[in-house]
C-alpha atoms as a PDB file:
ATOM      1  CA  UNK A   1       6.776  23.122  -3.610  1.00  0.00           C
ATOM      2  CA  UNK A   2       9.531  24.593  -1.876  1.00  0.00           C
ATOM      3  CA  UNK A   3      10.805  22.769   1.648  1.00  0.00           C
ATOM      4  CA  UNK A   4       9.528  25.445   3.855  1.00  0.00           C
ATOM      5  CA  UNK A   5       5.987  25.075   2.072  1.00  0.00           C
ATOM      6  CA  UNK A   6       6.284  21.147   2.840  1.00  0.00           C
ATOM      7  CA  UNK A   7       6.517  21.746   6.992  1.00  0.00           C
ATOM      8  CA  UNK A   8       3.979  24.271   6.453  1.00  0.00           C
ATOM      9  CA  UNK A   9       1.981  21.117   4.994  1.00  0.00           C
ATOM     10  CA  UNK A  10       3.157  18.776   7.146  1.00  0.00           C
ATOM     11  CA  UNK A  11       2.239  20.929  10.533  1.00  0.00           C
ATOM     12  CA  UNK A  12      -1.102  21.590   9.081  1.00  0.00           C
ATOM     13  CA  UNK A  13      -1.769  18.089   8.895  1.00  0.00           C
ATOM     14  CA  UNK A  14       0.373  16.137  10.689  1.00  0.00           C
ATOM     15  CA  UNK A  15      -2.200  15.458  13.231  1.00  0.00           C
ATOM     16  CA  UNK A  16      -4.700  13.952  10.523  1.00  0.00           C
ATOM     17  CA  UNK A  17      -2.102  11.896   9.328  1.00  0.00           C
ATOM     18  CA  UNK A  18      -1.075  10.513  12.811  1.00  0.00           C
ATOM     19  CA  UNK A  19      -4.216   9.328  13.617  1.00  0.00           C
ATOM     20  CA  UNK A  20      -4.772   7.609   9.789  1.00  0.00           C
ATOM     21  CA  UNK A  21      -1.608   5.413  10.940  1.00  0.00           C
ATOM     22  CA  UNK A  22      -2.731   4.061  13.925  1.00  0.00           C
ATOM     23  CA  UNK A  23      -6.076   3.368  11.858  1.00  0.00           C
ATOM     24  CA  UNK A  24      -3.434   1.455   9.769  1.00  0.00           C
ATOM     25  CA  UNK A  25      -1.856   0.000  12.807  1.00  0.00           C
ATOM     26  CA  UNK A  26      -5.602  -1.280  14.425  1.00  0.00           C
ATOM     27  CA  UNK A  27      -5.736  -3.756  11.386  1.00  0.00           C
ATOM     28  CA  UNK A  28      -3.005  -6.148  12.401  1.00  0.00           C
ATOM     29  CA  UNK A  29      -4.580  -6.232  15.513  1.00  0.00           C
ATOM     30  CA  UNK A  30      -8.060  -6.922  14.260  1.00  0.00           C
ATOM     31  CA  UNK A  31      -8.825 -10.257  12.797  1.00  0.00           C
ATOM     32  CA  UNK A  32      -7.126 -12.334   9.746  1.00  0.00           C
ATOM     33  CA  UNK A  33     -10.078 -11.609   7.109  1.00  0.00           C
ATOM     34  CA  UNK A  34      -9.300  -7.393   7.854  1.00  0.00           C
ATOM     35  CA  UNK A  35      -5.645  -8.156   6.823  1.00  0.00           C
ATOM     36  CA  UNK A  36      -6.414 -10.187   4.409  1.00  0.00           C
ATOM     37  CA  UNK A  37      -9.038  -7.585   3.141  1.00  0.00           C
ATOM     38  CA  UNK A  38      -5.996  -4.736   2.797  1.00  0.00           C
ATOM     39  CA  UNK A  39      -3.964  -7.381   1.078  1.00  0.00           C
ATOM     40  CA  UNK A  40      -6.666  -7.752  -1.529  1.00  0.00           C
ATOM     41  CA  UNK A  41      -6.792  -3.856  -1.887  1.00  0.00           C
ATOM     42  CA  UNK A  42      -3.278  -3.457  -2.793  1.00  0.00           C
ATOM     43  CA  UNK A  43      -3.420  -5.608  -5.334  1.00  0.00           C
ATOM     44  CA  UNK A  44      -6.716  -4.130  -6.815  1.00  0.00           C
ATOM     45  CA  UNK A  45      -4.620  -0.475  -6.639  1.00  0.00           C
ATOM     46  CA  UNK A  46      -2.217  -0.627  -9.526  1.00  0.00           C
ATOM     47  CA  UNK A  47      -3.426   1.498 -12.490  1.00  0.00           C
ATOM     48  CA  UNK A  48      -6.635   2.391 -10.301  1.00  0.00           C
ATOM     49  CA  UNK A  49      -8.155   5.063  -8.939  1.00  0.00           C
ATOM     50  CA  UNK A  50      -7.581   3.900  -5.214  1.00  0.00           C
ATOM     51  CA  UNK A  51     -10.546   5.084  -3.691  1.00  0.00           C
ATOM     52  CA  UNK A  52     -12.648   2.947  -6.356  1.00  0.00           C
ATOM     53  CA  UNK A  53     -10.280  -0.064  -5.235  1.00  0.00           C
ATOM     54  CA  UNK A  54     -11.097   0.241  -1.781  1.00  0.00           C
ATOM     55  CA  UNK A  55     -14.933   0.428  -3.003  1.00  0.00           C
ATOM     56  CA  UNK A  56     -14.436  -2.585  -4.901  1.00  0.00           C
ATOM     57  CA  UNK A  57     -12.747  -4.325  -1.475  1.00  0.00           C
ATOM     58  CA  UNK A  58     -15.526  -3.017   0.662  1.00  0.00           C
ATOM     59  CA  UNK A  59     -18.380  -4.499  -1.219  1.00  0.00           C
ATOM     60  CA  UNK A  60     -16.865  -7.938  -1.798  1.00  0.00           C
ATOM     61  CA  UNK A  61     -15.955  -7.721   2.278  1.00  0.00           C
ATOM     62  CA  UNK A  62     -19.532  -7.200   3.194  1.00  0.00           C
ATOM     63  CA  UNK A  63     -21.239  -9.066   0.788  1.00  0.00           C
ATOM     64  CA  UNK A  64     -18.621 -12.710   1.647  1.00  0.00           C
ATOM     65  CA  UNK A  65     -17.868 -13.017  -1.420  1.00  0.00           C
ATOM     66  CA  UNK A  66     -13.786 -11.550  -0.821  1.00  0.00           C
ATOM     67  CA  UNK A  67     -13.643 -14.895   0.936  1.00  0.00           C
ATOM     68  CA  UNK A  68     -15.858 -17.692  -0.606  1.00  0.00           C
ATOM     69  CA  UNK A  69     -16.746 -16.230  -3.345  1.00  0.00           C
ATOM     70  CA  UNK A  70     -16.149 -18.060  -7.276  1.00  0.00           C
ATOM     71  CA  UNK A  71     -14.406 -15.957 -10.159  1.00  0.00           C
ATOM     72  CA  UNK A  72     -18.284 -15.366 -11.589  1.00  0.00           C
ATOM     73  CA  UNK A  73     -19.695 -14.498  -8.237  1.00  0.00           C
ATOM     74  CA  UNK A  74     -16.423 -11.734  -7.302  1.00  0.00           C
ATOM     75  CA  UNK A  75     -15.824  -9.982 -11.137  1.00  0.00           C
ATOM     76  CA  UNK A  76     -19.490  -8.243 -11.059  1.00  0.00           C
ATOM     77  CA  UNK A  77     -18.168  -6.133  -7.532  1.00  0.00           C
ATOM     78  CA  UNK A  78     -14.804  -5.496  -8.834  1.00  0.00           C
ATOM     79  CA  UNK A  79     -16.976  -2.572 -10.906  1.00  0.00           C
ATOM     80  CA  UNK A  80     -14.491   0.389 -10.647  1.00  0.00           C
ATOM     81  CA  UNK A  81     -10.772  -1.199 -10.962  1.00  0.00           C
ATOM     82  CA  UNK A  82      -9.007  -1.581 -13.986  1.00  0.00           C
ATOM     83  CA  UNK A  83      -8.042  -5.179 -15.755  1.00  0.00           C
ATOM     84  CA  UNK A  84     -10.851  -6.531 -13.330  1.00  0.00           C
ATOM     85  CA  UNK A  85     -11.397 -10.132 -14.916  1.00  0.00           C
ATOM     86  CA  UNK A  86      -7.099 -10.399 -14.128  1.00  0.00           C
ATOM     87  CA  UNK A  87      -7.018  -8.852 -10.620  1.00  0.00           C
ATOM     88  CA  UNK A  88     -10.178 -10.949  -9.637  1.00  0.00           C
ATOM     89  CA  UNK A  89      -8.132 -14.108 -10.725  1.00  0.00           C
ATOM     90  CA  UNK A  90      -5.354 -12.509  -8.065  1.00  0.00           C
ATOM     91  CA  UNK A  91      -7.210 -11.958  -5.638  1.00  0.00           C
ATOM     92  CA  UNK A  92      -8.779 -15.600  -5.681  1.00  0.00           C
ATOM     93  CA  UNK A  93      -5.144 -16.820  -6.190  1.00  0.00           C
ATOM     94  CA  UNK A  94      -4.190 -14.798  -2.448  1.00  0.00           C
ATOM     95  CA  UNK A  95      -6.749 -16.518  -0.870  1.00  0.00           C
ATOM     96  CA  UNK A  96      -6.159 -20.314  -1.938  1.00  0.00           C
ATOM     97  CA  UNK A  97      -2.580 -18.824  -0.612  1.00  0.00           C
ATOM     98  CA  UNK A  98      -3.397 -17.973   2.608  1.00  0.00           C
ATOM     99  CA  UNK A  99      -6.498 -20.591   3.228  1.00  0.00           C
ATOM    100  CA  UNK A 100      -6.035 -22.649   6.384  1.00  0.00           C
ATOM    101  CA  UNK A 101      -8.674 -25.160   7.102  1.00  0.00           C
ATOM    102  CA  UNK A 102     -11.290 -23.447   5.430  1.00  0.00           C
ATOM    103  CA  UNK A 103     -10.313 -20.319   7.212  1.00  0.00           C
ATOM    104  CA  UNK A 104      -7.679 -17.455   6.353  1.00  0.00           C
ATOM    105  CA  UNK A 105      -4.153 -17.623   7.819  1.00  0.00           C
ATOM    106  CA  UNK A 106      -2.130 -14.365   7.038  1.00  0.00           C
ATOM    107  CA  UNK A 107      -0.819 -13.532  10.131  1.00  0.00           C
ATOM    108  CA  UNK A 108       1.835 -15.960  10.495  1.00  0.00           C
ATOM    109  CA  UNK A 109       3.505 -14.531   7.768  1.00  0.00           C
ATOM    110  CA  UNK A 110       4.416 -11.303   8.861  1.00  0.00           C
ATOM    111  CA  UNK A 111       6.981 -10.418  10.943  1.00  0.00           C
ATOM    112  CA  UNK A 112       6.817  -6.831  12.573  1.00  0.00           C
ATOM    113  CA  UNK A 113      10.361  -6.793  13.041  1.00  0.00           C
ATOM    114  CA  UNK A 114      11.607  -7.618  10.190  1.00  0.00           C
ATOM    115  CA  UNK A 115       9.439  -5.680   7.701  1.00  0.00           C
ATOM    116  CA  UNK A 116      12.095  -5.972   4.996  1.00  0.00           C
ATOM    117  CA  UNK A 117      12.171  -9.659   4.754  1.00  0.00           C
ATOM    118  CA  UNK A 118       8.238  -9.568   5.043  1.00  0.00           C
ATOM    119  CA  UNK A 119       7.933  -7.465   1.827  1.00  0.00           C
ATOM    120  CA  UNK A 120      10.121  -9.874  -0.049  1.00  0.00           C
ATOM    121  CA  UNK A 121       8.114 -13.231   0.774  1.00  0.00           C
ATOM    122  CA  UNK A 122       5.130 -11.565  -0.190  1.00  0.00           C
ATOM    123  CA  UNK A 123       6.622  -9.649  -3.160  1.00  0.00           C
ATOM    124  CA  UNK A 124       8.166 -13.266  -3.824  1.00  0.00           C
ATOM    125  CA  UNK A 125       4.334 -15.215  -3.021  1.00  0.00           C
ATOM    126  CA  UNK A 126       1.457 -13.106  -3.959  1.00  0.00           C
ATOM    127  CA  UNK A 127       0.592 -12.735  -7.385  1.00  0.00           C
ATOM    128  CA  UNK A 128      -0.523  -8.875  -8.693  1.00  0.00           C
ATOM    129  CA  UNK A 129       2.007  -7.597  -5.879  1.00  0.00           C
ATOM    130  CA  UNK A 130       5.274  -5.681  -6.659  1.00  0.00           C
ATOM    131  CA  UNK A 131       7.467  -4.296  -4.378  1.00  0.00           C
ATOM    132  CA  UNK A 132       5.003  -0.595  -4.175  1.00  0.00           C
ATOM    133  CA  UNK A 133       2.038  -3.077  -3.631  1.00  0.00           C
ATOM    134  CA  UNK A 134       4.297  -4.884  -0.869  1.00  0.00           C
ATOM    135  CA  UNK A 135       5.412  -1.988   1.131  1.00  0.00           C
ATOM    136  CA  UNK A 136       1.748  -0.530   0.605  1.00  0.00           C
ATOM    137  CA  UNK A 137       0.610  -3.463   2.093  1.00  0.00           C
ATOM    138  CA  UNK A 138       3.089  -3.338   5.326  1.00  0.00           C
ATOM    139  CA  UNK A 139       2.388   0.685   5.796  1.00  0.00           C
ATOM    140  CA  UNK A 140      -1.522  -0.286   5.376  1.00  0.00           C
ATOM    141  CA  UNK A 141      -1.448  -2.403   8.469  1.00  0.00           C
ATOM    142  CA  UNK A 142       0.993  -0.188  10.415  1.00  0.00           C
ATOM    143  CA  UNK A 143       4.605  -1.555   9.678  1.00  0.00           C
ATOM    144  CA  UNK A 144       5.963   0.728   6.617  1.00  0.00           C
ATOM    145  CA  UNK A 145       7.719   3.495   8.549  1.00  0.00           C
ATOM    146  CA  UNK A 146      10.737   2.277   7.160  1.00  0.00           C
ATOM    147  CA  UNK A 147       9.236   1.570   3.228  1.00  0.00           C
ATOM    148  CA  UNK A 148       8.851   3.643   0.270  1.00  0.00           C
ATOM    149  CA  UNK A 149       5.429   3.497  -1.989  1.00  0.00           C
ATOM    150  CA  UNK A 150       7.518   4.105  -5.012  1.00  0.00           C
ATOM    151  CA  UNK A 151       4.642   5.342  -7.168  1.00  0.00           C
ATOM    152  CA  UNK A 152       4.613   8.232  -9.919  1.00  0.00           C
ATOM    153  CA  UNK A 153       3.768  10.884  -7.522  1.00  0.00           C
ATOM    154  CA  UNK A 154       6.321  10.040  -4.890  1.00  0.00           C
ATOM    155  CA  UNK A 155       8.926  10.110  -7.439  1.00  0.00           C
ATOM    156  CA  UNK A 156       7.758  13.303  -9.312  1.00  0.00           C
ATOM    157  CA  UNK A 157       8.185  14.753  -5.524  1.00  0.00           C
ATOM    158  CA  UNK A 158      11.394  13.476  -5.153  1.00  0.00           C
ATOM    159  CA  UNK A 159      12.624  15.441  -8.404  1.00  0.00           C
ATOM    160  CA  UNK A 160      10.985  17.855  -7.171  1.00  0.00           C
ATOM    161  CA  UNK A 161      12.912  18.188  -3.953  1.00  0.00           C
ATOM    162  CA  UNK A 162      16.074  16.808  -5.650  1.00  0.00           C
ATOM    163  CA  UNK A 163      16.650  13.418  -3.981  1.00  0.00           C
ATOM    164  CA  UNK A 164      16.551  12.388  -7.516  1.00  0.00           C
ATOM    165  CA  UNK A 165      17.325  13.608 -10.903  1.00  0.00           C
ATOM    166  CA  UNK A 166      14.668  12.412 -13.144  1.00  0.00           C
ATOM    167  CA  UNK A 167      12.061   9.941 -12.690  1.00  0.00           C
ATOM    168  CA  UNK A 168      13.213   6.840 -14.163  1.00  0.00           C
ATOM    169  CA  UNK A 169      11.833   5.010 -16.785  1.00  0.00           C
ATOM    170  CA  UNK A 170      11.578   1.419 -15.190  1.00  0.00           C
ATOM    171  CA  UNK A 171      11.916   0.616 -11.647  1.00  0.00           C
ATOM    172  CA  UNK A 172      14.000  -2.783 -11.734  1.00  0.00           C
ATOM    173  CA  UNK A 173      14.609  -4.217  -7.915  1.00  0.00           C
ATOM    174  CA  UNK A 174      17.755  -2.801  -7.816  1.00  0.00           C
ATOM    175  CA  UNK A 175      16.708   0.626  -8.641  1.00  0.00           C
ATOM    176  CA  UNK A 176      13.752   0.107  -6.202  1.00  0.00           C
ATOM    177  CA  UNK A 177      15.982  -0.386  -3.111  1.00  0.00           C
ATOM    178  CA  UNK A 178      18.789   2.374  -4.270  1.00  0.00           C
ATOM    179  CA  UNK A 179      15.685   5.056  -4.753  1.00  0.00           C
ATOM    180  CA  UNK A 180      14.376   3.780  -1.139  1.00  0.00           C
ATOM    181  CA  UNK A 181      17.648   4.451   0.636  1.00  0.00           C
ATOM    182  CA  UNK A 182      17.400   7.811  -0.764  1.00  0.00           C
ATOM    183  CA  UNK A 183      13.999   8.578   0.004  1.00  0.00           C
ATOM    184  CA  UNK A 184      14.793   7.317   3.621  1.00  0.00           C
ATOM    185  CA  UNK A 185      17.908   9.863   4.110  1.00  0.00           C
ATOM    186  CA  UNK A 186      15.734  12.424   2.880  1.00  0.00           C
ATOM    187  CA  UNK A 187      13.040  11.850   4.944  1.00  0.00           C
ATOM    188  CA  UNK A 188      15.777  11.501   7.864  1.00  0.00           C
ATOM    189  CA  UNK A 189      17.374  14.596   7.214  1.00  0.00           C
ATOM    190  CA  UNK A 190      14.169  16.593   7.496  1.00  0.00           C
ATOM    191  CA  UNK A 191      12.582  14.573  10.220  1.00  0.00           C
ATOM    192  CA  UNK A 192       9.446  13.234   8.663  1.00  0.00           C
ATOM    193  CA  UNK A 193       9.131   9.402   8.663  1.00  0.00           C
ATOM    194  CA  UNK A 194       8.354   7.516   5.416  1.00  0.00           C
ATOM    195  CA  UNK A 195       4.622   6.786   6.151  1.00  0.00           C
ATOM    196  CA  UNK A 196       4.122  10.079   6.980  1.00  0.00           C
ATOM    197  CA  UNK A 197       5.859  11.778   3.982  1.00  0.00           C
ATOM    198  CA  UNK A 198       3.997   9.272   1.723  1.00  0.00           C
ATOM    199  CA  UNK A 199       0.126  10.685   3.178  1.00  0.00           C
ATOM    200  CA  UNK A 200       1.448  13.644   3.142  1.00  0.00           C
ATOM    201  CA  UNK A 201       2.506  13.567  -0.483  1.00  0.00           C
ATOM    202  CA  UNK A 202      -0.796  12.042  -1.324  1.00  0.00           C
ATOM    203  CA  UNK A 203      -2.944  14.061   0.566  1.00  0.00           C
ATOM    204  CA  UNK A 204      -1.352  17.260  -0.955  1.00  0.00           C
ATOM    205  CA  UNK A 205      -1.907  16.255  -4.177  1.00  0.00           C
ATOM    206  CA  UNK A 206      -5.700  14.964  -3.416  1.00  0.00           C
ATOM    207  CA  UNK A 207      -7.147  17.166  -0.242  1.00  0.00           C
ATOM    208  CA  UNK A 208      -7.444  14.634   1.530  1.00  0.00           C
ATOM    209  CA  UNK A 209      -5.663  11.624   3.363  1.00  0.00           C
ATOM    210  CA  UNK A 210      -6.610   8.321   2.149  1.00  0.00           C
ATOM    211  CA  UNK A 211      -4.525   5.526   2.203  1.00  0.00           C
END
């Protein structure tokens, strides 16, 4: 894809993409079980089809179980997601994290204005999360304008458009934040924020814009 193809993407479907980010944005607002609900997606979401982690999510949301459920009474909705029997184990791990009282308590551990440090204590706290889950997280619930989702197909675009030479072969932390510094100037210099650039990316490449 050449740049001028990429506006020509971007006007098409800016609009779409808008409105998916203050869907994003509505969850912080909402209560602590929806944020902790997103949480529990992102960490379902690495080497899965994402649309069959959000399944996953959805079913254990409406059925309780996401937030009383046992490891036996969880695994059998986690149908769908890859190493299920692990990220089950992480996802009951997040909530005896975040459980207050019998209750969840999220909240109080993100700070919209400092998204950066955010992403560390939960890159630092929740098991199952790298940084990629950790900024997904943050841009899930409205705050990653200023993060990069460093997965396969942002990088492949980022050849692509040569921010980068080559897609490397591991992504230590160091190389994390050095590739996000990029990403942001390039996203700066064409004047398409991060969050944006990422659904756009991902919508491209599936038809449609998910999350």
């Amino acid at each position: 894809m050449k740049i001028e193809d990429l506006f020509k993407q971007y006007a098409k479907r800016k609009q779409g993409i808008r409105a998916r980010l203050r869907e994003f944005r509505s969850i912080l607002d909402a209560g602590e079980e929806d944020v902790f609900a997103e949480l529990c997606f992102c960490i379902c979401t690495p080497q899965s089809n994402a649309v069959l982690a959000d399944r996953a999510i959805s079913r254990l949301k409406k059925s309780g179980r996401l937030y009383d459920g046992t490891f036996d009474e969880m695994r059998p909705g986690m149908s769908g997601v890859r190493f299920p029997n692990n990220k089950t184990r992480f996802l009951l791990e997040a909530r005896q994290l975040f459980i207050e009282d019998g209750k969840i308590g999220i909240k109080k551990h993100i700070n919209a204005r400092d998204v950066f440090s955010t992403r560390q204590w939960f890159y630092e706290h929740v098991k199952g999360l790298g940084l990629k889950e950790s900024s997904h997280f943050l841009r899930n619930i409205g705050l990653g304008s200023s993060l990069a989702i460093l997965d396969v197909h942002i990088l492949r675009r980022m050849v692509a458009f040569n921010v980068i030479k080559e897609v490397p072969k591991t992504l230590s932390v160091k190389t994390y934040f050095d590739l996000e510094k990029k990403l942001a100037h390039f996203c700066s210099s064409i004047g398409i924020p991060m969050d944006e650039l990422d659904l756009l990316f991902w919508s491209d490449a599936t038809g449609f814009i998910f999350k």
